[in-house]
Every structure is written in C-alpha cells, then in structure tokens.
C-alpha atoms as a PDB file:
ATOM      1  CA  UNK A   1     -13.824-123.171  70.977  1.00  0.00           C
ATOM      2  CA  UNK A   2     -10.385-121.634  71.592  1.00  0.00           C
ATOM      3  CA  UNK A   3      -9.058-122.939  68.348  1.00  0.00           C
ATOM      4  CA  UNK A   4     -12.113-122.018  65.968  1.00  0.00           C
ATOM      5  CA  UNK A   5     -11.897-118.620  67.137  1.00  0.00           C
ATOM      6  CA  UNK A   6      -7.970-118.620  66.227  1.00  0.00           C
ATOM      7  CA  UNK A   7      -8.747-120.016  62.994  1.00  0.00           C
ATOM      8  CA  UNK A   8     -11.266-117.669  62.451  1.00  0.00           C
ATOM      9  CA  UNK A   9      -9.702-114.741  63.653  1.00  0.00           C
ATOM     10  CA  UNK A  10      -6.175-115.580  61.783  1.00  0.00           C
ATOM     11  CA  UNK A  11      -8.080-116.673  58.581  1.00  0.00           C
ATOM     12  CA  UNK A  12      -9.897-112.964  58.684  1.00  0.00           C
ATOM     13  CA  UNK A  13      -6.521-111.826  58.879  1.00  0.00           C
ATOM     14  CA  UNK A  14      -5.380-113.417  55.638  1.00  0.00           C
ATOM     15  CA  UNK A  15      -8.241-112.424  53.940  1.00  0.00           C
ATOM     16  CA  UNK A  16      -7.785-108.848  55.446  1.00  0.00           C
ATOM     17  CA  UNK A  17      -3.810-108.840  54.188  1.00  0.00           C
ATOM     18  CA  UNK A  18      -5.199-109.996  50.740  1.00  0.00           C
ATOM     19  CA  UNK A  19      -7.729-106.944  50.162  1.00  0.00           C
ATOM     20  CA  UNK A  20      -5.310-105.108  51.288  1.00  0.00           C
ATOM     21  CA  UNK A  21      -2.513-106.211  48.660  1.00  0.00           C
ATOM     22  CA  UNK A  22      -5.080-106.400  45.951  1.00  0.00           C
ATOM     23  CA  UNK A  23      -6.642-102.819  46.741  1.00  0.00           C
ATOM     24  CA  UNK A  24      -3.414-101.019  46.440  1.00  0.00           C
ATOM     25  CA  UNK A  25      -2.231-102.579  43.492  1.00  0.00           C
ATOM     26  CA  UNK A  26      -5.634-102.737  41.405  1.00  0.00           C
ATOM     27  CA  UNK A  27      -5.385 -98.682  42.651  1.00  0.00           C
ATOM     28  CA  UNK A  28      -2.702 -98.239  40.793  1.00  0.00           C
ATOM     29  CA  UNK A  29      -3.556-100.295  38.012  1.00  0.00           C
ATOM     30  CA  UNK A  30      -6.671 -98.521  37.952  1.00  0.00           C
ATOM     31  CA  UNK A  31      -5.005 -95.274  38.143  1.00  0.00           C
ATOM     32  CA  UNK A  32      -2.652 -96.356  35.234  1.00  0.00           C
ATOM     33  CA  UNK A  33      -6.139 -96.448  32.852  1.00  0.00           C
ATOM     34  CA  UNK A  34      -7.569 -93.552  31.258  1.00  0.00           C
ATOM     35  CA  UNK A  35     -11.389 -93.954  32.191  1.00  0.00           C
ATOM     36  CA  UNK A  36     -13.915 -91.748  29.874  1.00  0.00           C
ATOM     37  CA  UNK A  37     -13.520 -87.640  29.924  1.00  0.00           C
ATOM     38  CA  UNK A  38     -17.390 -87.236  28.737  1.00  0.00           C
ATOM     39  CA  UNK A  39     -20.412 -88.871  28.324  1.00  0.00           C
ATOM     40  CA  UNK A  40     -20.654 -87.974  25.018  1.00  0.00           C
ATOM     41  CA  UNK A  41     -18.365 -89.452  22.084  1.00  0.00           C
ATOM     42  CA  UNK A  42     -15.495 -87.196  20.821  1.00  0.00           C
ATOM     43  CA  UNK A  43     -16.141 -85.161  17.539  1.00  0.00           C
ATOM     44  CA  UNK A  44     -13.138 -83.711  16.922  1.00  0.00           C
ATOM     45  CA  UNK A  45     -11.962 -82.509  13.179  1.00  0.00           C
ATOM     46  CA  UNK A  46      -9.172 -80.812  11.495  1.00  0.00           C
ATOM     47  CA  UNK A  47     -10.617 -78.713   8.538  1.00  0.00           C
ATOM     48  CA  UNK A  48      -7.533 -77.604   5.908  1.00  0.00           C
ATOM     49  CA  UNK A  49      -7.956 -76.089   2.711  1.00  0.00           C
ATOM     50  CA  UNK A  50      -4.837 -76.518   0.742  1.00  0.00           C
ATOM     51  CA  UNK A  51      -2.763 -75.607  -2.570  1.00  0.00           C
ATOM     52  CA  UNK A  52      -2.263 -78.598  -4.805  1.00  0.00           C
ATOM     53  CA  UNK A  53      -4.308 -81.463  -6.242  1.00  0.00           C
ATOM     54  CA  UNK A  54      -4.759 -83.670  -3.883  1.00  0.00           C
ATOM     55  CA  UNK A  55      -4.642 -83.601   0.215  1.00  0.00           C
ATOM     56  CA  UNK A  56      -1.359 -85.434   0.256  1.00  0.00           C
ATOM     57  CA  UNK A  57       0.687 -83.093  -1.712  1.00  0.00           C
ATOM     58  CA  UNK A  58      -1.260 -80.006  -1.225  1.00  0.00           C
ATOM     59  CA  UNK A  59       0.209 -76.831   0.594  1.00  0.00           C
ATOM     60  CA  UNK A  60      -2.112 -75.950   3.468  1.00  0.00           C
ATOM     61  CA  UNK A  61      -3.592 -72.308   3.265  1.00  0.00           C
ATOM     62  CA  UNK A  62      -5.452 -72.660   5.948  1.00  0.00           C
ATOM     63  CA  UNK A  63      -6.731 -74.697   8.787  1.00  0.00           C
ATOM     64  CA  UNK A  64      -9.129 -74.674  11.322  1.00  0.00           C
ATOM     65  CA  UNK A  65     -10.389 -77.164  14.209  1.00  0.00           C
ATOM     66  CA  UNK A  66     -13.984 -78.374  14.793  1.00  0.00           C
ATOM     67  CA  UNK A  67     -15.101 -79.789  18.706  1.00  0.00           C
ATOM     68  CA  UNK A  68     -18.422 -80.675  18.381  1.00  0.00           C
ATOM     69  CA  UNK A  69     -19.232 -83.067  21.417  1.00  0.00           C
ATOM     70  CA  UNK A  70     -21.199 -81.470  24.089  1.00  0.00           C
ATOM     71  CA  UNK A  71     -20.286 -77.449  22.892  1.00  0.00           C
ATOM     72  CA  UNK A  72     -20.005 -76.668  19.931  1.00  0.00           C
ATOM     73  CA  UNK A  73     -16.043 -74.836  19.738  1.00  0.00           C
ATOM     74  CA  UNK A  74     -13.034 -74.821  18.382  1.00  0.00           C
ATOM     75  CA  UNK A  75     -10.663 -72.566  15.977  1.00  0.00           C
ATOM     76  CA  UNK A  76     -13.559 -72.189  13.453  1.00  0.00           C
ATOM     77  CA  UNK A  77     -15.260 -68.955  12.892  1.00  0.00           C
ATOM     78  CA  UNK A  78     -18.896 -70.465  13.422  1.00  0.00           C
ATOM     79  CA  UNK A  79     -18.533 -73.278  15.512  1.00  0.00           C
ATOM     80  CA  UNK A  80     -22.243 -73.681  16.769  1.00  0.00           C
ATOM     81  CA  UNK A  81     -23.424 -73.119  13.068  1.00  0.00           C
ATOM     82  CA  UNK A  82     -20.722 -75.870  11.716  1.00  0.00           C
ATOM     83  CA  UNK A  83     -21.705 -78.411  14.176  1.00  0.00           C
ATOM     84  CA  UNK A  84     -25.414 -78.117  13.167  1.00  0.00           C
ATOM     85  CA  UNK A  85     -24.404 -78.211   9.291  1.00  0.00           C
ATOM     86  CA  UNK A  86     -22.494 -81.301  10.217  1.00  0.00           C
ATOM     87  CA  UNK A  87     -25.486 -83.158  11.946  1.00  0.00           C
ATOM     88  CA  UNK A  88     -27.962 -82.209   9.330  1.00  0.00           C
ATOM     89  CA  UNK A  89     -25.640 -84.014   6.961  1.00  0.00           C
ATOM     90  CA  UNK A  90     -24.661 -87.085   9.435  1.00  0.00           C
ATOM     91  CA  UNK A  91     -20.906 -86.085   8.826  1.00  0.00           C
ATOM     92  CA  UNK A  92     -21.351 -86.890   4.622  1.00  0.00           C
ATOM     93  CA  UNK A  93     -19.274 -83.753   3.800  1.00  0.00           C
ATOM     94  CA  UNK A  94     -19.912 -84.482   0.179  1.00  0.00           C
ATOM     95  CA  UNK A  95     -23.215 -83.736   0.669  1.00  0.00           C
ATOM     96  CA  UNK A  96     -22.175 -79.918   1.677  1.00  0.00           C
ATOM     97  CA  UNK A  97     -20.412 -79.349  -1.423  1.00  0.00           C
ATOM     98  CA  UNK A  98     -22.993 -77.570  -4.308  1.00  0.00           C
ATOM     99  CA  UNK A  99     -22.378 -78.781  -7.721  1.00  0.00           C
ATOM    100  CA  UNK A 100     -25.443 -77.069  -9.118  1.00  0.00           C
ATOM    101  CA  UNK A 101     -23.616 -73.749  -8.533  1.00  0.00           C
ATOM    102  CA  UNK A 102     -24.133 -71.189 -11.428  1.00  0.00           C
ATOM    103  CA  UNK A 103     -21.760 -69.025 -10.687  1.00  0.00           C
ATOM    104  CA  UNK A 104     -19.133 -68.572 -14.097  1.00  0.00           C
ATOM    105  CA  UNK A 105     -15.780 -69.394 -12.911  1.00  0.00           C
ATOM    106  CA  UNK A 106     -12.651 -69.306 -15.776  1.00  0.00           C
ATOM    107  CA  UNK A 107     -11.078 -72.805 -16.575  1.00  0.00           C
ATOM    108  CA  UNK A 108      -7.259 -71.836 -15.070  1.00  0.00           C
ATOM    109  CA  UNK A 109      -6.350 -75.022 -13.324  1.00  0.00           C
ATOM    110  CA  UNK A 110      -5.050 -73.717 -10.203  1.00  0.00           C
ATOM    111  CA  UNK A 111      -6.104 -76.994  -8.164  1.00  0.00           C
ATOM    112  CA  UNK A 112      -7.537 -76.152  -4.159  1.00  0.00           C
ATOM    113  CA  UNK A 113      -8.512 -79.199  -2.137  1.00  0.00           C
ATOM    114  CA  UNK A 114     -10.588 -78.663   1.182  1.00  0.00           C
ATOM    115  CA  UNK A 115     -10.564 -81.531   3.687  1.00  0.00           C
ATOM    116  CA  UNK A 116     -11.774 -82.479   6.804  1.00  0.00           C
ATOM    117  CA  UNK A 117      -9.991 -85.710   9.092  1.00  0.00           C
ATOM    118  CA  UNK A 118     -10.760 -86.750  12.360  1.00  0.00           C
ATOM    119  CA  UNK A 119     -13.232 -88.508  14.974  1.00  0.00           C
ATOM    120  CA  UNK A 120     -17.276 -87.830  14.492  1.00  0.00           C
ATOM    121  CA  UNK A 121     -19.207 -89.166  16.858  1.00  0.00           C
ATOM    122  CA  UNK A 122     -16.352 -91.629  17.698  1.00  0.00           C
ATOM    123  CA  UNK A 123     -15.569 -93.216  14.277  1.00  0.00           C
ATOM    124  CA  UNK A 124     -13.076 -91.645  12.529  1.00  0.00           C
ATOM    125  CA  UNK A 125     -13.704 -89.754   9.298  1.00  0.00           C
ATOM    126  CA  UNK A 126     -11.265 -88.694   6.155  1.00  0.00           C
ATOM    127  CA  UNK A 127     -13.124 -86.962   3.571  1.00  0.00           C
ATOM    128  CA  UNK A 128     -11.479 -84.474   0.418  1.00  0.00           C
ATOM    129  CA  UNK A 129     -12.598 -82.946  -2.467  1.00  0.00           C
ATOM    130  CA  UNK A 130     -10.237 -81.168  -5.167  1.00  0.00           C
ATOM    131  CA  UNK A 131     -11.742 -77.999  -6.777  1.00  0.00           C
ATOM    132  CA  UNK A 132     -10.245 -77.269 -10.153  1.00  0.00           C
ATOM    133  CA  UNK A 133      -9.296 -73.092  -8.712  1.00  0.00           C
ATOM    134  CA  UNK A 134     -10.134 -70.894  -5.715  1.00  0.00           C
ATOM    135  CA  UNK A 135     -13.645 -69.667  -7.849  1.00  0.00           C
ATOM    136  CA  UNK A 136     -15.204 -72.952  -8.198  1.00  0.00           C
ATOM    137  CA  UNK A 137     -14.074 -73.700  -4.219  1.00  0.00           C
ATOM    138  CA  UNK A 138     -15.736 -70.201  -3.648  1.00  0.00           C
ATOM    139  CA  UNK A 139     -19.051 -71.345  -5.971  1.00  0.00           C
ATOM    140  CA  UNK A 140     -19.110 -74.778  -4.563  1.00  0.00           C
ATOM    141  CA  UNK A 141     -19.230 -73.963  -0.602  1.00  0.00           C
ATOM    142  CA  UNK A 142     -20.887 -71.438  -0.950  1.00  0.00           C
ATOM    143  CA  UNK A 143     -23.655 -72.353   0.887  1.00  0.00           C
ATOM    144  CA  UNK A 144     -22.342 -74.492   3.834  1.00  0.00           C
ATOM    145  CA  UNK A 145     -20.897 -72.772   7.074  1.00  0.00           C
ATOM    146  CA  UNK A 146     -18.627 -75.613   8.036  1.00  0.00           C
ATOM    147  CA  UNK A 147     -16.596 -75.403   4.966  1.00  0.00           C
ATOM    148  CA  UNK A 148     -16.287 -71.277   5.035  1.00  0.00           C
ATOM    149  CA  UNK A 149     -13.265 -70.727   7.011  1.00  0.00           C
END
C-alpha cells in the first residue's frame, strides 16, 4: 500500500511539474498572439482625391479616413452618413458615382481621380475612378456623402 501511494503521489507530482511547465510557456505563447480587438470585422478606408490620371501617379489633394465597424468615425466630415451610404451600396463605390449628371461641365482635361483602399467588412477593397476635371468630379458625386470630403 506504501508503494502505490508513492507512485501515486510522485506520479501527481510529475504531472503537477508538467502543467506547470506547459502553463507558463503556452502563457507566453499565448501572450505573444494578438487575439480579436472587436466582435465586429474591421472597416477601415483611406478616401484620397488626387491630381493626375490615375491613383498611382496622381498628387493627393486630399484625404480622409473612414472607421465604420461598430461607430461610425474617422477623419471624414460625415462619418455616420458615409458609413450608411457605404452599406446601402455593399461597399460597390461605383455604384455612388452619378453618370446621369446634367450638370454642363467644359472639356479642359485637367484629370482628378477619387479613391478609396482598405478593409470593408474584413476583405480588403481598392476601388478608383478618374474624372476628366474638378466639374465633372463635382457633377458626378454630387449626390453621395461618402465621396464629399
């Protein structure tokens, strides 16, 4: 009886020492990882309107920043009201954009391209558009809040 209780007691010993080892290095393994800041996927976007003819090359004018995850905020004038835009649309920015437009612009070239990059909804999104001068970009967003900044 002696020596099962020995074995016992020095086996839940072992087996003690070996949580032990594998709690404090799993802890810092564990504390090594990033775990989840929300509930909610990031939506995150950089909004630029630029100079030039294409995003690449283009001189940015302007930029803004769009958080739309759980509050609507960010560097945009109308955060709340972008966000909603945005959802409405399920993120197809081309969709924002009003070709039908009648106001009379003059055909300068004088090339402005608006773009928004980032993460919606956790995929990430690239999306640009060139307007042929600063009228049409006027004419053309016009009527969408996330693309007034």
């Amino acid at each position: 009886m002696r020596h099962l209780l020995k074995t016992v007691s020095t086996a839940a010993a072992v087996a003690a020492g070996v949580l032990a080892v594998s709690a404090v290095s799993t802890g810092a393994a564990g504390a090594a990882t990033p775990g989840p800041t929300s509930l909610y996927a990031p939506s995150d976007l950089v909004l630029t309107v630029g100079q030039g003819e294409d995003a690449a090359t283009a001189t940015v004018q302007r930029a803004v920043t769009l958080s739309c995850a759980l509050k609507a905020s960010g560097t945009h004038p109308a955060p709340s009201a972008a966000c909603a835009e945005l959802n409405s649309v399920e993120a197809r920015f081309d969709k924002l954009v009003d070709a039908s437009s009648t106001v009379m612009c003059t055909k300068e070239w004088n090339p402005v391209v608006v773009s928004a990059a980032g993460v919606w909804k956790g995929k990430h999104v690239a999306w640009t558009t060139t307007f042929g001068n600063p009228c049409e970009m006027r004419a053309g967003l016009a009527n969408t809040a996330l693309l007034n900044f």
